[in-house]
Protein backbone atom coordinates (compact mmCIF):
# COMPACT_ATOMS: atom_id res chain seq x y z
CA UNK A 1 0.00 0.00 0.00
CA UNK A 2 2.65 2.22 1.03
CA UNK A 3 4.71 1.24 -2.42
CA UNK A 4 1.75 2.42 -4.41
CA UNK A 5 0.60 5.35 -2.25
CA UNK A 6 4.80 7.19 -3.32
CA UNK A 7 3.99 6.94 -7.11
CA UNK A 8 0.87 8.24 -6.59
CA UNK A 9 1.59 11.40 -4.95
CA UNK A 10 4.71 11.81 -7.40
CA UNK A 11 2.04 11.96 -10.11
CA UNK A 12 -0.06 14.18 -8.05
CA UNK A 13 2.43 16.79 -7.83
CA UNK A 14 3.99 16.62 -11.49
CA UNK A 15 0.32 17.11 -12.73
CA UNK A 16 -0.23 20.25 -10.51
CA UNK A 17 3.65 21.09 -11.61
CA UNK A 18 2.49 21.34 -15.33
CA UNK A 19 -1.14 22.78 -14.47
CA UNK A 20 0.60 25.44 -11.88
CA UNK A 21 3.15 26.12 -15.17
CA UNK A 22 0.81 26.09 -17.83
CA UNK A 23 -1.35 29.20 -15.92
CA UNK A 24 1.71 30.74 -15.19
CA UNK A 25 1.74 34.19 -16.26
CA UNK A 26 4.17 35.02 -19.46
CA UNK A 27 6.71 37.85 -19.98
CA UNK A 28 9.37 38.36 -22.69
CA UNK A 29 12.51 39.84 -22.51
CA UNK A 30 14.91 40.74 -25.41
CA UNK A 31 18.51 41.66 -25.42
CA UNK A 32 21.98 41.68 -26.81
CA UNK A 33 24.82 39.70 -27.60
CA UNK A 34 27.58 41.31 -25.32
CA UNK A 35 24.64 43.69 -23.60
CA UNK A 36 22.61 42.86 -20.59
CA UNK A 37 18.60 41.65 -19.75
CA UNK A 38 16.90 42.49 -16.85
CA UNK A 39 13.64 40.06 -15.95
CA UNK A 40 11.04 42.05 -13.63
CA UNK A 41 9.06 38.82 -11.50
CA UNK A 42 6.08 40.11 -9.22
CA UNK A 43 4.62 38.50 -6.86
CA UNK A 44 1.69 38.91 -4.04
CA UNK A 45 2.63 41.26 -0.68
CA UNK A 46 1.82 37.99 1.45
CA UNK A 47 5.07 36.18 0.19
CA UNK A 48 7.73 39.33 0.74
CA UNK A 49 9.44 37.32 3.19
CA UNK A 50 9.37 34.19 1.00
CA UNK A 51 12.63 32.91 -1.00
CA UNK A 52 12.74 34.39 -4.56
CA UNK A 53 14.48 32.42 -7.09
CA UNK A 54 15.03 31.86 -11.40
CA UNK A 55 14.65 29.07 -12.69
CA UNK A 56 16.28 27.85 -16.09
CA UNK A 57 14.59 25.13 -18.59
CA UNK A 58 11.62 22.64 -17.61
CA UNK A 59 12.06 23.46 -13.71
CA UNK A 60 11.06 20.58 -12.72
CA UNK A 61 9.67 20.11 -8.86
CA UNK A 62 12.59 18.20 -8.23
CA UNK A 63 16.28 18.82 -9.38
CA UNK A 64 15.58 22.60 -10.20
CA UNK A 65 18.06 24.57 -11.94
CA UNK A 66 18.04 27.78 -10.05
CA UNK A 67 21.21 29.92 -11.25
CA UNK A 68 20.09 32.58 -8.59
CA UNK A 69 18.20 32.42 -5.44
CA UNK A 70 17.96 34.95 -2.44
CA UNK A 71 18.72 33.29 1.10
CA UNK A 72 16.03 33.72 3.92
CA UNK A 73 16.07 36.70 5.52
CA UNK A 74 17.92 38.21 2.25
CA UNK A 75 16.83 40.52 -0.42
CA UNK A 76 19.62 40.17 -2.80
CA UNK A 77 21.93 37.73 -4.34
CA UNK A 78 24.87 37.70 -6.82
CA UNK A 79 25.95 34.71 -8.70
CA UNK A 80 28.71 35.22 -11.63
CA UNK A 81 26.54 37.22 -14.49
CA UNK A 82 23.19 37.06 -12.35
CA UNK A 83 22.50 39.60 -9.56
CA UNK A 84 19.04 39.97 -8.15
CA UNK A 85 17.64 42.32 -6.14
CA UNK A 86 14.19 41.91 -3.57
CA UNK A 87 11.89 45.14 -3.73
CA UNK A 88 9.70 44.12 -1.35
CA UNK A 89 8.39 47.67 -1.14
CA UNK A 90 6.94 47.13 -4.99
CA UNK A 91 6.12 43.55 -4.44
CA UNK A 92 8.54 42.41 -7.26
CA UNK A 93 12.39 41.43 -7.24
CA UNK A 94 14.32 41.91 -10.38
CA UNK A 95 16.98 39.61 -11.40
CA UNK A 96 19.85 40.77 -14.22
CA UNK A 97 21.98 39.04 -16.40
CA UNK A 98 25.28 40.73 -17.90
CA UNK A 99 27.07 39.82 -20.76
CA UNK A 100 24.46 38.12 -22.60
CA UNK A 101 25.67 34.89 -25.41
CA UNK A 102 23.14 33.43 -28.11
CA UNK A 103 23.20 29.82 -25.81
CA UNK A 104 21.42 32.40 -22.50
CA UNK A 105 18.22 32.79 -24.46
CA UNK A 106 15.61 30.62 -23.49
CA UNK A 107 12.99 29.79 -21.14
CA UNK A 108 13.29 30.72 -17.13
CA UNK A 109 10.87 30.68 -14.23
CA UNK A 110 10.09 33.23 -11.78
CA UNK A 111 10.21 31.43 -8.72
CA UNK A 112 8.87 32.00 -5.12
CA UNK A 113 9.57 29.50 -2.75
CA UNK A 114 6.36 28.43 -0.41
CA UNK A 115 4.98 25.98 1.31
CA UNK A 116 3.52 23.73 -1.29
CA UNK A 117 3.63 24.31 -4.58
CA UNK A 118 5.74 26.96 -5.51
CA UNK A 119 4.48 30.17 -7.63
CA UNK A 120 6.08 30.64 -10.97
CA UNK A 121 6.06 33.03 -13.87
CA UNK A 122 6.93 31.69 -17.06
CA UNK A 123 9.75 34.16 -18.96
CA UNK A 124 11.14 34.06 -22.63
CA UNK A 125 14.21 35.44 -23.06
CA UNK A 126 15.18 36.29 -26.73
CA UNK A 127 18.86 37.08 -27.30
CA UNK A 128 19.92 38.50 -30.93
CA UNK A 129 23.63 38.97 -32.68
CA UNK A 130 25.20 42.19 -31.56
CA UNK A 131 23.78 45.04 -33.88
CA UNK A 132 26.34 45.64 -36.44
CA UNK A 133 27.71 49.09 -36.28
CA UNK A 134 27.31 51.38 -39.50
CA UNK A 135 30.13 53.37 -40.36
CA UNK A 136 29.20 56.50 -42.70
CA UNK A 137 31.98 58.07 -44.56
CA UNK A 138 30.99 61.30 -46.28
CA UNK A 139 33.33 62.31 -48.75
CA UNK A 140 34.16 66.21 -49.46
CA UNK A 141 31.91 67.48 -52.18
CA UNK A 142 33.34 70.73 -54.61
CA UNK A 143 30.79 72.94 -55.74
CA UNK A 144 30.33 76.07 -57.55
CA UNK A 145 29.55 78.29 -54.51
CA UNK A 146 29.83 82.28 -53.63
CA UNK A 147 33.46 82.61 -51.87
CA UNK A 148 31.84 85.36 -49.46
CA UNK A 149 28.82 82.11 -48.19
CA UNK A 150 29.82 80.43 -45.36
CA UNK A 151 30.31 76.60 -45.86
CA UNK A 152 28.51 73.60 -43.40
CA UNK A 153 32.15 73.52 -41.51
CA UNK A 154 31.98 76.98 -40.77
CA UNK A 155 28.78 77.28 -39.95
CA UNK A 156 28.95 74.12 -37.15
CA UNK A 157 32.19 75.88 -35.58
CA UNK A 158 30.09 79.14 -35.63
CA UNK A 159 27.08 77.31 -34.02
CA UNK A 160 29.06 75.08 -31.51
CA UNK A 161 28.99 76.84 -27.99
CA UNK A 162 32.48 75.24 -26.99
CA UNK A 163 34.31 76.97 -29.88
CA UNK A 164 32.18 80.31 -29.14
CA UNK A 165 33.15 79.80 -25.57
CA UNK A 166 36.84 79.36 -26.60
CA UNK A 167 36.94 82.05 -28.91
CA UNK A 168 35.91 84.41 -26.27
CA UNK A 169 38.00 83.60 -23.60
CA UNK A 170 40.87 83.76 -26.19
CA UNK A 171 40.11 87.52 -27.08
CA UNK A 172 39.64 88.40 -23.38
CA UNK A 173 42.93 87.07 -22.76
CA UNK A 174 44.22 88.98 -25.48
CA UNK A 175 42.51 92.04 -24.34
CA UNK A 176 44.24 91.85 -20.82
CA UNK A 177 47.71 90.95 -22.67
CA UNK A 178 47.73 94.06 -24.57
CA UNK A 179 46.47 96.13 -21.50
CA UNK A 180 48.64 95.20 -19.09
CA UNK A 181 51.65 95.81 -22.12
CA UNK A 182 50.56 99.11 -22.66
CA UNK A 183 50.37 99.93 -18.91
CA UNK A 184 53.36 98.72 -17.95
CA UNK A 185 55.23 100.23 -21.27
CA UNK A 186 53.43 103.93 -19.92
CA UNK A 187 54.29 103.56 -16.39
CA UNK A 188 58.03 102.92 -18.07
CA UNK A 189 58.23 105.59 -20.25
CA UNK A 190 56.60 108.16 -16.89
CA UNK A 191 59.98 107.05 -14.83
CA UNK A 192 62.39 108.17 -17.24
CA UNK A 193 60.70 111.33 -18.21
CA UNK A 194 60.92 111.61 -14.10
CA UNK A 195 64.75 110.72 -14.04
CA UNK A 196 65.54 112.45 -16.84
CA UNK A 197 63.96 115.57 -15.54
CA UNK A 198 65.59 115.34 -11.91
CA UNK A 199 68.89 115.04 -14.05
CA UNK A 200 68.35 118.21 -15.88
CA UNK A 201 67.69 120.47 -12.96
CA UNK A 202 70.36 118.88 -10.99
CA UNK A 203 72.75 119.88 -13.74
CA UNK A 204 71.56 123.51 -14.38
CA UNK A 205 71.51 123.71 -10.31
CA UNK A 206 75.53 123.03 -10.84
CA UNK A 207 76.59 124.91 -13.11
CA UNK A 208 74.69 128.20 -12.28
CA UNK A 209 77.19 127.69 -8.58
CA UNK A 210 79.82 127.45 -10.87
CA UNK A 211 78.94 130.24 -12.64
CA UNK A 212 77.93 132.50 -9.25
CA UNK A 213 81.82 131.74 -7.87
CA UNK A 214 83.84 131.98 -11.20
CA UNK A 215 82.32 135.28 -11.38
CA UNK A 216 83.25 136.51 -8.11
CA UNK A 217 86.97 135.35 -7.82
CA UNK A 218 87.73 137.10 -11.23
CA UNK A 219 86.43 140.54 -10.00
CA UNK A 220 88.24 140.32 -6.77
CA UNK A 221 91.78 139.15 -8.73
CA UNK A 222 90.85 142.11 -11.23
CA UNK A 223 90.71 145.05 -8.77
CA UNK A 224 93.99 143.68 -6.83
CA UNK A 225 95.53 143.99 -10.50
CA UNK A 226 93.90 146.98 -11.47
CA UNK A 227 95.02 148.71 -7.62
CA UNK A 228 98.73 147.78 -8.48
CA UNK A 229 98.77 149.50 -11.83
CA UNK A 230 97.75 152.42 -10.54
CA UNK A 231 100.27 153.34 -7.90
CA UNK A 232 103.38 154.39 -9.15
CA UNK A 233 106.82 152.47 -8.51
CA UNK A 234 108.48 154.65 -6.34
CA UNK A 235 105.53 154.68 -3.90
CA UNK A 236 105.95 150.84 -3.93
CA UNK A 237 109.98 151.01 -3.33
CA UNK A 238 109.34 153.47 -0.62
CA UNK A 239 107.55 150.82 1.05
CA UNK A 240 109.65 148.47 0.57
CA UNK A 241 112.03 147.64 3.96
CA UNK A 242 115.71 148.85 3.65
CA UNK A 243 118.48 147.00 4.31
CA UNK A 244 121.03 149.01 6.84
CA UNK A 245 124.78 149.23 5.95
CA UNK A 246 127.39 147.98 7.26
CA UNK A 247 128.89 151.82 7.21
């Protein structure tokens, strides 16, 4: 009885396995070669606290192949490519899968781990070739245009704001070049007007002293000459001391 009754419930529960998974809700996911999917799995605010988990393939009841699962009393996981992360606020936990290959698409299963039968969502993940990336190469065309029109080069260095913004910080730069030039060249040019003008009165100070005494000791030495020329010898012998004799 006991040999039958194991069978039995094995059945039971693979039927309400397929039943559970056939009613399962469906969602589809696309991505990359190279990129990344994310897989958004609600569930009802009575199993926050439950175990989330994805499931890859058939997922079976027994021998599941869970490549992520959150631990009790956890609301994340990471696992290699998979992280998942437990909103329990928004009743949902999102699971993501990085560098996608061609052999990742498939079918999963939202998982929530109860007592029972567990609650599933069924998800198809599609997974294309990397898009290929479409080089354009435009060549230079020559046409027959007015010199004096601007050309589309011009016009998007004209319209870009970084070469507007680097254009006028060069002129201001400029601007305060040639200022500080022209102050600095003025401010030179005041001190030696200065020095050169101290100079000059120092010299003409000089030589008008030089002047003021020349002319003094010449009129002096002139009337001493002048004096002597005018008195006659013998009044200077008769001054002169005599010499007594020896008589």
């Amino acid at each position: 009885m006991v040999i039958l009754l194991v069978p039995t419930l094995k059945i039971v529960l693979l039927l309400a396995a397929v039943w559970t998974v056939r009613t399962a809700e469906l969602i589809t996911v696309e991505g990359y070669e190279g990129g990344k999917a994310e897989i958004r799995c609600p569930y009802k605010e009575e199993w926050r606290s439950q175990q989330k988990y994805l499931c890859k393939g058939d997922c079976p009841v027994f021998n599941k192949d869970k490549v992520i699962k959150t631990e009790e009393g956890e609301n994340s996981a990471s696992k290699g490519r998979y992280s998942m992360k437990d909103i329990r606020e928004e009743s949902v936990f999102i699971v993501t899968i990085t560098n996608l290959t061609l052999k990742d698409a498939g079918r999963y299963w939202c998982g929530v781990d109860k007592w029972g039968q567990d609650n599933y969502i069924k998800v198809n993940l599609e997974v294309s070739e990397a898009a290929p990336t479409i080089t354009t190469k435009t060549e230079p065309t020559t046409t027959a245009s007015n010199p004096d029109s601007p050309t589309p080069s011009s016009l998007a260095t004209t319209i870009s704001p970084s070469s507007i913004s680097s254009t006028h910080n060069g002129s201001g730069i400029s601007v305060i070049i040639i200022v500080s030039m022209s102050l600095v060249t003025l401010l030179l040019v005041v001190s030696l007007l200065i020095v050169y003008r101290w100079k000059c009165n120092k010299e003409t100070a000089v030589s008008s002293a030089l002047t003021v005494n020349t002319g003094i000791n010449r009129e002096g030495c002139d009337g001493v000459y002048e004096e002597i020329n005018d008195r006659p010898l013998e009044s200077i012998y008769a001054n002169l001391p005599t010499i007594p004799s020896e008589s």
